[in-house]
PDB file of N, CA and C in Angstrom:
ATOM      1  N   UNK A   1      11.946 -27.164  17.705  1.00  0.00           N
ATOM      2  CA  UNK A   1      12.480 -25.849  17.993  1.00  0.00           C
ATOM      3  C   UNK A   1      12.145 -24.921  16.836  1.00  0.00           C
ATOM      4  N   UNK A   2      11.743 -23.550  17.635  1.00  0.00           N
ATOM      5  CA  UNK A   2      11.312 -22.702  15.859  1.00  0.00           C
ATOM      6  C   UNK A   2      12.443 -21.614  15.501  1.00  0.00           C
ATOM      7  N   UNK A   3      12.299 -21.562  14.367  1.00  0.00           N
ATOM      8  CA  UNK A   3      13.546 -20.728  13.621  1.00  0.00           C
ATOM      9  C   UNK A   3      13.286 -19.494  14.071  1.00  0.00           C
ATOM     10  N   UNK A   4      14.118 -18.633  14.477  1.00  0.00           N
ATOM     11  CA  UNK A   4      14.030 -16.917  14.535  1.00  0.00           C
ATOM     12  C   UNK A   4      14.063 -16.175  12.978  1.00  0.00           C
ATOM     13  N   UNK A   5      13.332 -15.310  13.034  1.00  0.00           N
ATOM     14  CA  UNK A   5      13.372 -14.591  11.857  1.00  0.00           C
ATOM     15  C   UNK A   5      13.885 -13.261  11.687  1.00  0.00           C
ATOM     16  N   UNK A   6      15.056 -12.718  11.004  1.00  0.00           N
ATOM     17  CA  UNK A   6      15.579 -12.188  10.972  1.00  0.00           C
ATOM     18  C   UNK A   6      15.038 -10.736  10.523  1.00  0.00           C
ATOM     19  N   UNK A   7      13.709 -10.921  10.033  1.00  0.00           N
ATOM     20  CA  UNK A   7      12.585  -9.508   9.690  1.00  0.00           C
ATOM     21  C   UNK A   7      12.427  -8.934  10.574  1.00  0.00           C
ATOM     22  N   UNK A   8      12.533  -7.214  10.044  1.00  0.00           N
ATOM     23  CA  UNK A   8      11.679  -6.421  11.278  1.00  0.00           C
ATOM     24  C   UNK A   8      10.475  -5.874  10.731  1.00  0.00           C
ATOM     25  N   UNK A   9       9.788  -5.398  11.804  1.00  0.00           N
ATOM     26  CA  UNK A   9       7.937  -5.029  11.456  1.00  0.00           C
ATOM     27  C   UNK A   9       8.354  -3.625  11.097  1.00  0.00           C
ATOM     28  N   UNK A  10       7.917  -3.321   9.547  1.00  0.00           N
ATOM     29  CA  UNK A  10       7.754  -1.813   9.325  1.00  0.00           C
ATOM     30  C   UNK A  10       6.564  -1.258   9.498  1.00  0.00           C
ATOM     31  N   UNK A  11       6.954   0.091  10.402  1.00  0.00           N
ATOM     32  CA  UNK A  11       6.218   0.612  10.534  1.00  0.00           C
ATOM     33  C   UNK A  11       5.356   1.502   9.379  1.00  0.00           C
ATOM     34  N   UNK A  12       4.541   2.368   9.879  1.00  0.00           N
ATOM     35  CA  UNK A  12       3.307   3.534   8.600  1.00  0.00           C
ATOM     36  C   UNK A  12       4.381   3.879   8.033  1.00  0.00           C
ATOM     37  N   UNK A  13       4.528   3.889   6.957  1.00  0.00           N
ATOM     38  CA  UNK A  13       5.897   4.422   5.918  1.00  0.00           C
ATOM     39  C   UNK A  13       4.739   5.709   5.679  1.00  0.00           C
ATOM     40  N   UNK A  14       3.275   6.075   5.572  1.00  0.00           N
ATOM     41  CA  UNK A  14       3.039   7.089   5.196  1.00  0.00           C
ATOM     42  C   UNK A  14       1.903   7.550   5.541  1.00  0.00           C
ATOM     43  N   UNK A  15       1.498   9.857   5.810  1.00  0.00           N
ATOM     44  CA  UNK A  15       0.736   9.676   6.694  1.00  0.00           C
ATOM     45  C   UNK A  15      -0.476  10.670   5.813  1.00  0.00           C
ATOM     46  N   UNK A  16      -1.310  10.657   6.385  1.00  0.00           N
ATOM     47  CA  UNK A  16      -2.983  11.346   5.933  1.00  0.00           C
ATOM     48  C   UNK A  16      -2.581  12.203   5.228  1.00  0.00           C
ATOM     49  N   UNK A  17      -3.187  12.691   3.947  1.00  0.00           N
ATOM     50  CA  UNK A  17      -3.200  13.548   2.751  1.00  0.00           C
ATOM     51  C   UNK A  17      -1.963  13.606   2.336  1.00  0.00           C
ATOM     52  N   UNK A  18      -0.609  12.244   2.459  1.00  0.00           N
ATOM     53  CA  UNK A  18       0.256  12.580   1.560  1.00  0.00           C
ATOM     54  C   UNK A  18      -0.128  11.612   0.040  1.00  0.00           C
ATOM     55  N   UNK A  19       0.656  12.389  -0.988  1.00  0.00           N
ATOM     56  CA  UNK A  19       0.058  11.900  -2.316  1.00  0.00           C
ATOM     57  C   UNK A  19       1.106  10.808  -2.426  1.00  0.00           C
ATOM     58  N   UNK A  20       0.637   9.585  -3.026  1.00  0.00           N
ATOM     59  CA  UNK A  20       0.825   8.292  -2.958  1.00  0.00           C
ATOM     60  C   UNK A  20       0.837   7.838  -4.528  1.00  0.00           C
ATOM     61  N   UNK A  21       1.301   7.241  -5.288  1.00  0.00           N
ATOM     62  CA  UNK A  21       1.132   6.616  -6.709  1.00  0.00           C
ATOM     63  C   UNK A  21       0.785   5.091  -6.686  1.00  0.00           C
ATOM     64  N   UNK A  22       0.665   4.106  -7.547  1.00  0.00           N
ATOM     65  CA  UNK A  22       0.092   2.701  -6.924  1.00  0.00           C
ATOM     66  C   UNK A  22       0.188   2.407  -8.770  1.00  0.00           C
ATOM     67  N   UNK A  23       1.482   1.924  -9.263  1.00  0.00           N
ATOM     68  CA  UNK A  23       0.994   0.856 -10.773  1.00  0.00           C
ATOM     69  C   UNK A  23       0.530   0.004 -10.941  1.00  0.00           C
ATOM     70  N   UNK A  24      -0.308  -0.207 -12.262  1.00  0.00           N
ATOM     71  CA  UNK A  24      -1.323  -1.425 -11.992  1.00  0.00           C
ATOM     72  C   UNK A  24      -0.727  -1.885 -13.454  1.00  0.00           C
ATOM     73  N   UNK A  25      -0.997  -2.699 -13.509  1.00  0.00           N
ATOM     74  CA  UNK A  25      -0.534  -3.400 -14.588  1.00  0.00           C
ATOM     75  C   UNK A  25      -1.737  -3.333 -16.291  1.00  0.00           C
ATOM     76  N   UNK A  26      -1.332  -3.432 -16.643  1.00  0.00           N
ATOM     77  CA  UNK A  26      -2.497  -3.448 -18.461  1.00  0.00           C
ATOM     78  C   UNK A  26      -2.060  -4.323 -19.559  1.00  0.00           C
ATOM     79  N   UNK A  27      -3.210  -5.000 -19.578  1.00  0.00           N
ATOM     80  CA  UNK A  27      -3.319  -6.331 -20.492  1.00  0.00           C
ATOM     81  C   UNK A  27      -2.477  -7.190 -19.800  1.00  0.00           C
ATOM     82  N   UNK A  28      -1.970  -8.203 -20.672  1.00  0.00           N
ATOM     83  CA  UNK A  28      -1.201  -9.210 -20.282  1.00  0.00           C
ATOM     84  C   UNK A  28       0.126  -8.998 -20.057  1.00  0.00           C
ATOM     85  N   UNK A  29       0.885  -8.304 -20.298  1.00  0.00           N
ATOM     86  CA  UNK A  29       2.121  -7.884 -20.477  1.00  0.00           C
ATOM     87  C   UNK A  29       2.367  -7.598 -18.971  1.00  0.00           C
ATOM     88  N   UNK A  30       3.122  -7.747 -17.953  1.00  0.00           N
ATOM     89  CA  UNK A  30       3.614  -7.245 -16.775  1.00  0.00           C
ATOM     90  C   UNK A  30       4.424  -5.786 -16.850  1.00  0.00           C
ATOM     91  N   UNK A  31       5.302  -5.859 -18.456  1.00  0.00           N
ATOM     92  CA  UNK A  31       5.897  -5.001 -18.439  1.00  0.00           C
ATOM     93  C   UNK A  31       5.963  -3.613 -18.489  1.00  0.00           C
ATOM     94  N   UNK A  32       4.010  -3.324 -18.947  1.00  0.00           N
ATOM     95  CA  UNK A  32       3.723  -2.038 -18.857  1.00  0.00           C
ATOM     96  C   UNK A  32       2.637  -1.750 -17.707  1.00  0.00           C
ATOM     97  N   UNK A  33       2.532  -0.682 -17.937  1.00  0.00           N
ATOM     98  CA  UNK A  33       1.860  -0.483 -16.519  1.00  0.00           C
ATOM     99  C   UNK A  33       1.576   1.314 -16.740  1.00  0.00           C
ATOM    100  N   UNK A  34      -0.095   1.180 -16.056  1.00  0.00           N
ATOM    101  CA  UNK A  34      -0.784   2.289 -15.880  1.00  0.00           C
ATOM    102  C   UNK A  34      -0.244   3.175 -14.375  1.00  0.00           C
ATOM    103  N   UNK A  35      -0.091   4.541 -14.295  1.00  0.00           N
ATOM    104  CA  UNK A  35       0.187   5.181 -13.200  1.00  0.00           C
ATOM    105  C   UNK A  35      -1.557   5.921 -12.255  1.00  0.00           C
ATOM    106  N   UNK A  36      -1.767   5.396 -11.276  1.00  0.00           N
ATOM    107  CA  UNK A  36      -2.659   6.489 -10.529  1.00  0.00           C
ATOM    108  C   UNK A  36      -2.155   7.105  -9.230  1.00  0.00           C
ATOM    109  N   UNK A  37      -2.461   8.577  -9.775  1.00  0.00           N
ATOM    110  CA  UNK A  37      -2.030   9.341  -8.372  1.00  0.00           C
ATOM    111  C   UNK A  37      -3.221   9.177  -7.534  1.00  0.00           C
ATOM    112  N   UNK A  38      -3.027   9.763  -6.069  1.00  0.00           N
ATOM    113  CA  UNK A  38      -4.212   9.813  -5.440  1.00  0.00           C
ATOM    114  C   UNK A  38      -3.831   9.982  -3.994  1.00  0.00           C
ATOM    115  N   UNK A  39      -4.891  10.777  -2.703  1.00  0.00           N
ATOM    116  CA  UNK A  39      -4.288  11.014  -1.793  1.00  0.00           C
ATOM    117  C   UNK A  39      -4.545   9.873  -0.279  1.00  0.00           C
ATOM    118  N   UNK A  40      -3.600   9.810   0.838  1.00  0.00           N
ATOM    119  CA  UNK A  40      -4.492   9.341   1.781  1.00  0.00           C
ATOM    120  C   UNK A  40      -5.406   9.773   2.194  1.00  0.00           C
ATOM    121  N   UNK A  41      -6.426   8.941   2.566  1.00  0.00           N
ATOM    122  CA  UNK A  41      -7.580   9.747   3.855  1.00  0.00           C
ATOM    123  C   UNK A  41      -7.702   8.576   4.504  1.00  0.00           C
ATOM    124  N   UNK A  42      -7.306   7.361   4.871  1.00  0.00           N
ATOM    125  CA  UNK A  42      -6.999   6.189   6.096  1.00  0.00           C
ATOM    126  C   UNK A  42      -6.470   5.770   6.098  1.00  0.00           C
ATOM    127  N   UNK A  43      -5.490   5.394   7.412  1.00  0.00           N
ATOM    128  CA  UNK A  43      -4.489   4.207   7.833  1.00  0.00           C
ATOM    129  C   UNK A  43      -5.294   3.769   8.535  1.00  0.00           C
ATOM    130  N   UNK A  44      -4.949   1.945   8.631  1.00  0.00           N
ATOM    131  CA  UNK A  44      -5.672   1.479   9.269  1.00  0.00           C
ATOM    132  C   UNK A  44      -4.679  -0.380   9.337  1.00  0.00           C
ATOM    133  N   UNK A  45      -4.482  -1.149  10.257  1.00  0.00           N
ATOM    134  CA  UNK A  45      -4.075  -2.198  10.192  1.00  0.00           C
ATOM    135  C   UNK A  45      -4.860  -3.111  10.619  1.00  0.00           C
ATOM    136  N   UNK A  46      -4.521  -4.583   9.913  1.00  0.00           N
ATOM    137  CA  UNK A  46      -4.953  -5.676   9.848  1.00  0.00           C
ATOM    138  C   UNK A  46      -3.841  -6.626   9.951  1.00  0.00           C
ATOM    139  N   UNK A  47      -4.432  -7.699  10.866  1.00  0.00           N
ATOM    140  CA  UNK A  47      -3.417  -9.160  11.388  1.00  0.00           C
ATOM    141  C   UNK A  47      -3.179  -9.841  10.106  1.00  0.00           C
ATOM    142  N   UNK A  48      -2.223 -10.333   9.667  1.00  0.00           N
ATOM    143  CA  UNK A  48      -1.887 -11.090   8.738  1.00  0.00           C
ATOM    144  C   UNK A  48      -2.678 -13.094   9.101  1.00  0.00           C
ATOM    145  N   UNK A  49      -2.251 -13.951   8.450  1.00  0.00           N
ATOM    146  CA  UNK A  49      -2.730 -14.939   9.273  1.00  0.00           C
ATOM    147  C   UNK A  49      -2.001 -15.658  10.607  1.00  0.00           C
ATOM    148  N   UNK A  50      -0.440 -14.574  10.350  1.00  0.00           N
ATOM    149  CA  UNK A  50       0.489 -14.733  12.047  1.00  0.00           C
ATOM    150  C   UNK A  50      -0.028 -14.215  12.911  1.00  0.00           C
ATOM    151  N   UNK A  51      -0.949 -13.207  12.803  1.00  0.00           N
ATOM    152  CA  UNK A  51      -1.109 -12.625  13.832  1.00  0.00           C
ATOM    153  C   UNK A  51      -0.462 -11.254  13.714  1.00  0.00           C
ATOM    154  N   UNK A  52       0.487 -11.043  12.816  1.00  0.00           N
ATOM    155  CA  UNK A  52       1.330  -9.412  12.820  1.00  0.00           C
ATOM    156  C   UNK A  52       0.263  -8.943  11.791  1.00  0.00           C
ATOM    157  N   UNK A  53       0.291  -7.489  12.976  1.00  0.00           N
ATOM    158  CA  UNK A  53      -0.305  -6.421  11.929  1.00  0.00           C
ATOM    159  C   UNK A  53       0.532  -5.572  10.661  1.00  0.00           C
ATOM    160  N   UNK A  54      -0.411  -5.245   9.980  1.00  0.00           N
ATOM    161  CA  UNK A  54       0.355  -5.002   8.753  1.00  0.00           C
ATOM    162  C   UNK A  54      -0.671  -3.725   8.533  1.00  0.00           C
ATOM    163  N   UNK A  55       0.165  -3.027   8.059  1.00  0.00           N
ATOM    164  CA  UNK A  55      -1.186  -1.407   7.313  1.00  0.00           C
ATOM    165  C   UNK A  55      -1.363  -1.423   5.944  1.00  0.00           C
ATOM    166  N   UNK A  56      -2.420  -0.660   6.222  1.00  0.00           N
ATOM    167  CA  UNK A  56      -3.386  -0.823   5.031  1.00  0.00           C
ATOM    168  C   UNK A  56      -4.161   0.545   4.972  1.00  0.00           C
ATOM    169  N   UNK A  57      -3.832   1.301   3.525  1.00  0.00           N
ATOM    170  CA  UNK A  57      -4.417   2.764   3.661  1.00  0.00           C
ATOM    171  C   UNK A  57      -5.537   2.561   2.829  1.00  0.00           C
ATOM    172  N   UNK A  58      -6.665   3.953   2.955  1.00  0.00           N
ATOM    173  CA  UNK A  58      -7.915   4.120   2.120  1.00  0.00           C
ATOM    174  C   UNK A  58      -7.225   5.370   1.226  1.00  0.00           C
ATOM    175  N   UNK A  59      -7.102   5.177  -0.304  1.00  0.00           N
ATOM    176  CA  UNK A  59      -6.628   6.210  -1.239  1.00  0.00           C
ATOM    177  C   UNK A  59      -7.809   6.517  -2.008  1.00  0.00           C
ATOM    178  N   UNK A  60      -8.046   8.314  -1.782  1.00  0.00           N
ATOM    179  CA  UNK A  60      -8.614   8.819  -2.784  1.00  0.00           C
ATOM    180  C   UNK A  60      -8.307   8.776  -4.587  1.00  0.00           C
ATOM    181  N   UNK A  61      -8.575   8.719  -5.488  1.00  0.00           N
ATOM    182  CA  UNK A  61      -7.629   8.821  -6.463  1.00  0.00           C
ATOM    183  C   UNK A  61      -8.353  10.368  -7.045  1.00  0.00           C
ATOM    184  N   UNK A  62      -7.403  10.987  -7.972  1.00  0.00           N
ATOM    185  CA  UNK A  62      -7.442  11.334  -8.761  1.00  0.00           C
ATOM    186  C   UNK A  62      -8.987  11.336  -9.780  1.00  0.00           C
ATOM    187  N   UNK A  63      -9.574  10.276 -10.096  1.00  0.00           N
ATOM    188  CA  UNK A  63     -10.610   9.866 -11.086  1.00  0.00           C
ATOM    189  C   UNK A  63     -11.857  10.657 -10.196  1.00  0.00           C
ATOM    190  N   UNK A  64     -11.659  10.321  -8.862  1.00  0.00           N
ATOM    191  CA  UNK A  64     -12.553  10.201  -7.940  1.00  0.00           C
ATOM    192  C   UNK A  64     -13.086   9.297  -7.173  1.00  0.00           C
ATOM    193  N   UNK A  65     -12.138   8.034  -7.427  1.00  0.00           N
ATOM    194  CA  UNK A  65     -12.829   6.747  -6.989  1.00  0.00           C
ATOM    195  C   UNK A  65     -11.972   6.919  -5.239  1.00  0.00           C
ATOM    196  N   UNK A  66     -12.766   5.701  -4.853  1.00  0.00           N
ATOM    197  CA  UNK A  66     -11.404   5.053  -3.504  1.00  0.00           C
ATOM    198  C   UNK A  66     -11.443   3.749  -3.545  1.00  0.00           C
ATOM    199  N   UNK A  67     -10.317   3.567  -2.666  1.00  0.00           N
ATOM    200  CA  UNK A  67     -10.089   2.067  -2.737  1.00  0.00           C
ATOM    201  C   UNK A  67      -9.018   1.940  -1.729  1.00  0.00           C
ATOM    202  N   UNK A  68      -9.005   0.327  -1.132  1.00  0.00           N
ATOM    203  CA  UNK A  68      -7.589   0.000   0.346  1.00  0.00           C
ATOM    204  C   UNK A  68      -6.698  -0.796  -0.427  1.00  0.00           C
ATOM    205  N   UNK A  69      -5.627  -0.333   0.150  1.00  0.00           N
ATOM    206  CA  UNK A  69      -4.415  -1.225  -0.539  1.00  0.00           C
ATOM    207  C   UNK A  69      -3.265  -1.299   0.728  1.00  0.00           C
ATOM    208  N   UNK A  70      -2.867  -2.342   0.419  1.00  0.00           N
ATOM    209  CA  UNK A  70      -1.715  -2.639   1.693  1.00  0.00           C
ATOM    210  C   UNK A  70      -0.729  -1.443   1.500  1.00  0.00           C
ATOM    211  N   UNK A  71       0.192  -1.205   2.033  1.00  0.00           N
ATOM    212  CA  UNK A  71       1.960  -0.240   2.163  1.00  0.00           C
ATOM    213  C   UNK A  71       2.521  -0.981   1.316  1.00  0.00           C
ATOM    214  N   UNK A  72       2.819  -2.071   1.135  1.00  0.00           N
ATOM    215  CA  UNK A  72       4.168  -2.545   0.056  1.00  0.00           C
ATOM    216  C   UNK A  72       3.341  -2.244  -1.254  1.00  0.00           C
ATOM    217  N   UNK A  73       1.912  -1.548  -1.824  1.00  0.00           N
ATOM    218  CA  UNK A  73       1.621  -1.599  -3.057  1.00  0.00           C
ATOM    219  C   UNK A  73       1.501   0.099  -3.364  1.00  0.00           C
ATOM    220  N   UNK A  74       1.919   0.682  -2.337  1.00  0.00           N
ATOM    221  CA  UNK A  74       1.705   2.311  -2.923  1.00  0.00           C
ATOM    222  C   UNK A  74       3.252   2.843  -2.815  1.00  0.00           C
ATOM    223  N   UNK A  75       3.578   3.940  -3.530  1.00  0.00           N
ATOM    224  CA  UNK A  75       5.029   4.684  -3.449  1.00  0.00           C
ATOM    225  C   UNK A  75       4.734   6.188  -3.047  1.00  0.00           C
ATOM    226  N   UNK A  76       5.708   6.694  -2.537  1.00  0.00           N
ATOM    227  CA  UNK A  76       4.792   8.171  -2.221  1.00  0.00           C
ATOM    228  C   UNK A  76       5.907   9.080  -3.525  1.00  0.00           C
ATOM    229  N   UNK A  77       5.079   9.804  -3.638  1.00  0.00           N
ATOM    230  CA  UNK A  77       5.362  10.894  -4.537  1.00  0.00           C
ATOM    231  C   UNK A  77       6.345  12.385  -3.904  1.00  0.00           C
ATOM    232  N   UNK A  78       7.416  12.331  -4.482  1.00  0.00           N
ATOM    233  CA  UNK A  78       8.116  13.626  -3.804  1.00  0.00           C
ATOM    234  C   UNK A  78       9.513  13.670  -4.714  1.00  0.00           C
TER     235      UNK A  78
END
């Protein structure tokens, strides 16, 4: 018999050109940490290996670079 899980699926917590922050960590230390701002320009989801989709945005940054990062690794700015 399988266990029920008491999680619910969150939805897009956030949408196209809002500004987003994302800390990354520097050197070895966990405890400090670099800030990059930067904006959306894609949502987009992907199946986990359950099968639930999960989102995943494309962030402009600031520097000029881009890069995808899941929703639980960006915060929005406001």
């Amino acid at each position: 018999m399988k266990a029920q899980s008491n999680k619910k699926i969150v939805g897009q917590k956030f949408k196209l050109d809002q500004v987003v922050k994302r800390n990354a960590t520097v050197g070895y230390s966990a405890s400090k940490y670099a800030q990059f701002t930067g904006k959306i320009k894609e949502a987009f989801t992907r199946k986990n290996k359950l099968g639930v989709p999960q989102y995943y945005y494309k962030v402009f940054w600031e520097d000029g670079r881009s890069s995808e990062h899941a929703q639980h690794s960006l915060k929005s700015v406001s």
